[in-house]
Protein backbone atom coordinates (compact mmCIF):
# COMPACT_ATOMS: atom_id res chain seq x y z
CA UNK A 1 16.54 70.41 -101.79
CA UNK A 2 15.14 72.06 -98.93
CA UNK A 3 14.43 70.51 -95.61
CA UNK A 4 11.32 72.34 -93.73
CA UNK A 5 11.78 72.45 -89.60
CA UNK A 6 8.32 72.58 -88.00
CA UNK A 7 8.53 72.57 -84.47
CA UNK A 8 4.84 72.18 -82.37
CA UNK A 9 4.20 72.47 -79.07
CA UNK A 10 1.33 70.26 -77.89
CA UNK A 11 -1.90 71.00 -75.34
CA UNK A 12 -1.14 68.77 -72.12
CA UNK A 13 -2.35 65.33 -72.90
CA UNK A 14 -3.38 65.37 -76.78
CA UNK A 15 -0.21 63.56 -77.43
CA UNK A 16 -1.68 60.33 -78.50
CA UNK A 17 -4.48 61.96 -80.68
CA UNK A 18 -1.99 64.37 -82.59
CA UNK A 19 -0.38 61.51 -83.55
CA UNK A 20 -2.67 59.58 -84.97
CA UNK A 21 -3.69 62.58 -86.89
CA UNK A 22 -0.54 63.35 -88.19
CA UNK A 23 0.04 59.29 -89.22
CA UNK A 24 -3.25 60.03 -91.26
CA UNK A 25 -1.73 63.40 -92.28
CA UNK A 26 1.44 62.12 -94.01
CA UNK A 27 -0.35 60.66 -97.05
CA UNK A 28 -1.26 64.33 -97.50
CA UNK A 29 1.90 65.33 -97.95
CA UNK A 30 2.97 62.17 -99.81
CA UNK A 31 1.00 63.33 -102.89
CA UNK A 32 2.32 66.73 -102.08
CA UNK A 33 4.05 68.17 -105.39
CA UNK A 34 7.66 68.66 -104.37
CA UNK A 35 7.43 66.51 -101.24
CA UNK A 36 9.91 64.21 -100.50
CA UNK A 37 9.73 62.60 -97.53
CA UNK A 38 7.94 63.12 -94.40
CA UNK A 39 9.04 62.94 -90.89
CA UNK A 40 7.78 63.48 -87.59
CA UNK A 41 10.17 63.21 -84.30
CA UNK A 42 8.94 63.59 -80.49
CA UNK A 43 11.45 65.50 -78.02
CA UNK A 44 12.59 62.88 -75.29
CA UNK A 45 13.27 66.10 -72.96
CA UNK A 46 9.86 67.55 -73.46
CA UNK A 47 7.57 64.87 -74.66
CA UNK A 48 4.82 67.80 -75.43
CA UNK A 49 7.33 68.86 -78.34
CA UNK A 50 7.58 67.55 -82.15
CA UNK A 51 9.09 68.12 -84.65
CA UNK A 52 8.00 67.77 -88.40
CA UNK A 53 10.89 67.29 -91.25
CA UNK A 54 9.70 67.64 -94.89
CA UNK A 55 11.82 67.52 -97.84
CA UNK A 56 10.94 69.69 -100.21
CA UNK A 57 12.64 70.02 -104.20
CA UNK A 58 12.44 73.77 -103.86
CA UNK A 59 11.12 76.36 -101.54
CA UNK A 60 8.25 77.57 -103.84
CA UNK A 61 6.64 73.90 -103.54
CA UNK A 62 6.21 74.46 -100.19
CA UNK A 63 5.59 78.17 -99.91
CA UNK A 64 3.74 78.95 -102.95
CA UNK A 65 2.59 75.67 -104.14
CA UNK A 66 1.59 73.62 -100.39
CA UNK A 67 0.27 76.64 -98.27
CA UNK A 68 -2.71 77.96 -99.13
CA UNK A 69 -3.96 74.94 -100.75
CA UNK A 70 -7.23 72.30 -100.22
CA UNK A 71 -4.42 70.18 -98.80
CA UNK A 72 -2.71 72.45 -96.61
CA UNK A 73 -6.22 73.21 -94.94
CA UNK A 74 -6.99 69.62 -94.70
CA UNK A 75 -3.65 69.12 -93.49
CA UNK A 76 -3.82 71.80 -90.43
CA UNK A 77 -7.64 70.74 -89.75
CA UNK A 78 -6.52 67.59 -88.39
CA UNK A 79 -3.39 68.62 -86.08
CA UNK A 80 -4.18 72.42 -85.46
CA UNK A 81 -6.38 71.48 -82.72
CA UNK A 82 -4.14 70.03 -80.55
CA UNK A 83 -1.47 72.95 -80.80
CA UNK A 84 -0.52 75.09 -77.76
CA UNK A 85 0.49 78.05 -80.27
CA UNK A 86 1.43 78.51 -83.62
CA UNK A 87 4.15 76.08 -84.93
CA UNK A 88 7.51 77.66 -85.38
CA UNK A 89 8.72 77.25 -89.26
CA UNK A 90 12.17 77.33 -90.82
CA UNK A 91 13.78 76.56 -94.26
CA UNK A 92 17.18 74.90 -94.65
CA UNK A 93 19.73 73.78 -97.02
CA UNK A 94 22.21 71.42 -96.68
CA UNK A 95 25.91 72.51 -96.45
CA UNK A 96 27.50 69.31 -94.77
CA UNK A 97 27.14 65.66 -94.55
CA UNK A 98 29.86 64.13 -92.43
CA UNK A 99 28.41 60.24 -92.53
């Protein structure tokens, strides 16, 4: 499994409207292929910051399979407006679980 890091940096004050977008947004990636969960978490240090976590079964579902596609576009039409710049993106796998 791979866990996607998004991290997005907000426009001043669109904090309420991104997230209703993205509440919308997460049955998007809920009949994702590959997807399997969806999370989105709000930095308590600087509120302007979230961060998406999406479980993917394999890299390819999201690379090759999610971006690019009707979905994907839908996806970034609804939150891309409220983005100071481009998210920042990572891919990782799990190598420990203490709890």
């Amino acid at each position: 499994m791979i866990l996607e890091i998004a991290q997005i940096d907000l426009k001043p004050g669109t904090e309420p409207d991104f997230e209703a977008n993205i509440a919308k947004a997460a049955e998007i990636f809920r009949a994702a292929k590959g997807c399997r969960s969806f999370a989105v978490r709000r930095s308590v240090e600087k509120p302007q910051r979230y961060r998406l976590l999406i479980e993917w079964e394999t890299l390819e579902n999201h690379t090759q399979e999610f971006t690019g596609s009707q979905a994907w576009q839908d996806y970034r039409a609804m939150v891309s407006p409220f983005f100071e710049a481009p998210p920042s993106v990572e891919h990782t796998e799990l190598t420990l679980q203490a709890f």
